[in-house]
N, C-alpha and C. Protein backbone atom coordinates (compact mmCIF):
# COMPACT_ATOMS: atom_id res chain seq x y z
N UNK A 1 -121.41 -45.25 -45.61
CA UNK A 1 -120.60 -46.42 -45.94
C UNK A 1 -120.67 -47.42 -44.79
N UNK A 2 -120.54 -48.74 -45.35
CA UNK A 2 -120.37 -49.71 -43.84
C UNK A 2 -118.89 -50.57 -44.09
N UNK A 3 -118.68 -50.91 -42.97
CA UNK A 3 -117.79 -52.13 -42.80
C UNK A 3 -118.24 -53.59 -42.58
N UNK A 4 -117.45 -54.62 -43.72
CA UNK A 4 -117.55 -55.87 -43.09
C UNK A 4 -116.40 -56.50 -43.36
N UNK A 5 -116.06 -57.74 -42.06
CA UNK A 5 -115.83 -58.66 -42.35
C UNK A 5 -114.69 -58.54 -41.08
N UNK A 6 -113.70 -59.19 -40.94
CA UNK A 6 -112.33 -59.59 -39.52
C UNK A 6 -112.87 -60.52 -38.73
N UNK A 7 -111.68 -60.94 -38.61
CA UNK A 7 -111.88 -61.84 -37.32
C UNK A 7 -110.58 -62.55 -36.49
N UNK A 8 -110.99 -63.35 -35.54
CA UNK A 8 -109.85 -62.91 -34.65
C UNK A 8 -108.46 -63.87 -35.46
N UNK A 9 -107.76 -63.17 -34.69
CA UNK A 9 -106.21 -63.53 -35.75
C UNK A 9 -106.15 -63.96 -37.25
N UNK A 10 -106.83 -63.77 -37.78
CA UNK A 10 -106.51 -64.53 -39.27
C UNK A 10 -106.96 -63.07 -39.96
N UNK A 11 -106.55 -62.96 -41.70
CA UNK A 11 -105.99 -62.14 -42.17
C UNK A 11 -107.62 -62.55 -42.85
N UNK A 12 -108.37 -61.12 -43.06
CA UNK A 12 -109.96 -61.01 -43.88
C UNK A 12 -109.99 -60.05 -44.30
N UNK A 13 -110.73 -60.25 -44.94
CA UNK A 13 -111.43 -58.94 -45.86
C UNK A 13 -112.23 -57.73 -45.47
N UNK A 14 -111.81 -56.39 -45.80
CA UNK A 14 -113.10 -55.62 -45.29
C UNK A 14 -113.76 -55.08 -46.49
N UNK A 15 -115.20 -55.04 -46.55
CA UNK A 15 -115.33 -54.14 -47.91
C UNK A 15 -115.82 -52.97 -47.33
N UNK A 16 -115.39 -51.83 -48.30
CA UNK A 16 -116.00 -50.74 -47.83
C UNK A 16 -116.90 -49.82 -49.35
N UNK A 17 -118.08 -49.65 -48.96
CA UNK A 17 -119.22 -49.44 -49.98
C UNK A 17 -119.16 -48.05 -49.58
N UNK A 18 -118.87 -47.03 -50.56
CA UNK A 18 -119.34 -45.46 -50.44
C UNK A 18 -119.32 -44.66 -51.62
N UNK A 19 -120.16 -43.64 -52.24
CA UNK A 19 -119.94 -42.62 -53.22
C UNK A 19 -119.65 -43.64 -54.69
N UNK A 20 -120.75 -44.99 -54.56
CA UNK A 20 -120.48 -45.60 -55.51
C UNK A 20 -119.50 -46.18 -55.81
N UNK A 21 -118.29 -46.62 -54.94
CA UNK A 21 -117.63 -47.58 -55.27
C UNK A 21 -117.13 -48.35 -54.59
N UNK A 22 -116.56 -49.16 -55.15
CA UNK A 22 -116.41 -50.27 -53.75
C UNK A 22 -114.48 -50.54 -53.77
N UNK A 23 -114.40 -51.06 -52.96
CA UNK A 23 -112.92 -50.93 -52.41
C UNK A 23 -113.10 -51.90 -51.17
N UNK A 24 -111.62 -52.64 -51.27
CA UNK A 24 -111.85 -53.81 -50.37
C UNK A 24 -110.05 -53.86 -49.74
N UNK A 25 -110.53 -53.58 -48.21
CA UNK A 25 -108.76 -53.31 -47.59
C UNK A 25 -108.68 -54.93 -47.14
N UNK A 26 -106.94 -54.77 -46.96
CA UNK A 26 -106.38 -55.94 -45.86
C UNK A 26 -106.24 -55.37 -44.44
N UNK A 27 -107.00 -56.16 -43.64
CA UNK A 27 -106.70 -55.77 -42.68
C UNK A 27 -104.94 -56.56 -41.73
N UNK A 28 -105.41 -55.87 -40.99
CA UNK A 28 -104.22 -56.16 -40.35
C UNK A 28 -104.59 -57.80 -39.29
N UNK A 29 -103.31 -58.78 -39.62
CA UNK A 29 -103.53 -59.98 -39.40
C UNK A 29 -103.39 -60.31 -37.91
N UNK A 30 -102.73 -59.27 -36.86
CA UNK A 30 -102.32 -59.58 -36.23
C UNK A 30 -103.33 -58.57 -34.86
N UNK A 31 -104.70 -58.04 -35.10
CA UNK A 31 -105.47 -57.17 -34.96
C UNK A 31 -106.10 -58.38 -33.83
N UNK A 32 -106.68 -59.25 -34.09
CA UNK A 32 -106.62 -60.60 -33.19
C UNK A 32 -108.38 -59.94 -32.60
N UNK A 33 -108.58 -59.28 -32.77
CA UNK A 33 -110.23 -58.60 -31.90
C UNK A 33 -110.94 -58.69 -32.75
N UNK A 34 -111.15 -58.87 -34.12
CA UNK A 34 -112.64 -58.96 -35.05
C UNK A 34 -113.05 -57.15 -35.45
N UNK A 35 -112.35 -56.38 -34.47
CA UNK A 35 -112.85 -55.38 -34.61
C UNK A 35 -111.71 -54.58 -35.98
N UNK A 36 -112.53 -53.28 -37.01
CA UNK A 36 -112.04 -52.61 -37.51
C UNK A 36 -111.95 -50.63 -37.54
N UNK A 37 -110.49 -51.22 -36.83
CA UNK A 37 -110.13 -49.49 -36.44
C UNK A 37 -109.04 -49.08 -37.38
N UNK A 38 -109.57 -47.67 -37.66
CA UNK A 38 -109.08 -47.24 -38.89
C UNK A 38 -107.50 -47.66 -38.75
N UNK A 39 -106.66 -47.83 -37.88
CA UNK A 39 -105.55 -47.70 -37.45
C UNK A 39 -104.57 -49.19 -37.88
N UNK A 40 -105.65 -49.91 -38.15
CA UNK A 40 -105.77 -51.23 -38.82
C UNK A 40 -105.90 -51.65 -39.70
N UNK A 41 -106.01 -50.42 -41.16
CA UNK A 41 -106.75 -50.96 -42.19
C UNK A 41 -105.20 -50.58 -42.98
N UNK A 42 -105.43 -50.98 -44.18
CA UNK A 42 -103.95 -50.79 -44.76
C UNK A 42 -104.22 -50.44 -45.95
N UNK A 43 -103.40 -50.03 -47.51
CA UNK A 43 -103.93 -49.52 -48.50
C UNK A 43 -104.78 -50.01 -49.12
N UNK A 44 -106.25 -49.64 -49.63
CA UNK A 44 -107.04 -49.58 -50.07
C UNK A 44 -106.48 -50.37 -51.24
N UNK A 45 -107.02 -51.45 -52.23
CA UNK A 45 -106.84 -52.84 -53.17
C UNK A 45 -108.14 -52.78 -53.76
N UNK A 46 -107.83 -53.03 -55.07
CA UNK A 46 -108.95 -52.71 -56.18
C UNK A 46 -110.07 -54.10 -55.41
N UNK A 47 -111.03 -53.71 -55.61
CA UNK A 47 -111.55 -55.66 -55.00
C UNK A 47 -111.53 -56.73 -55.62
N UNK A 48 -111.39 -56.64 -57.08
CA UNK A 48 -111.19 -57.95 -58.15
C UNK A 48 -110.01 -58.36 -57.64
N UNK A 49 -108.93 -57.84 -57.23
CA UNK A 49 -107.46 -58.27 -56.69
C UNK A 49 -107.77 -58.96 -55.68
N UNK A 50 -108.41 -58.96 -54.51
CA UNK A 50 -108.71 -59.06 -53.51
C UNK A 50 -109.72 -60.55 -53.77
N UNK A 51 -110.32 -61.05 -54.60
CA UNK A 51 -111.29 -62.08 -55.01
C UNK A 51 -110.83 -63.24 -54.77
């Protein structure tokens, strides 16, 4: 599976691609580093919601 997407302070998208399906978290807005640590990611959102 990979990760994309954050960035610094503003609220983005991550998608995460694995075992055929896709799923797209909120990250956390206030994460401010671009980086995504699991500790950061929040409940998993169908991705059409997320569009």
């Amino acid at each position: 599976s990979f990760k994309v997407g954050a960035g610094p302070g503003i609220l983005k998208n991550l998608l995460m691609v694995g075992s055929g399906d896709y799923q797209v978290y909120a990250l956390d807005a206030q994460s401010g580093n671009g980086d995504t640590p699991s500790g950061q990611v929040y409940t998993p959102l169908p991705w059409y919601l997320m569009a």
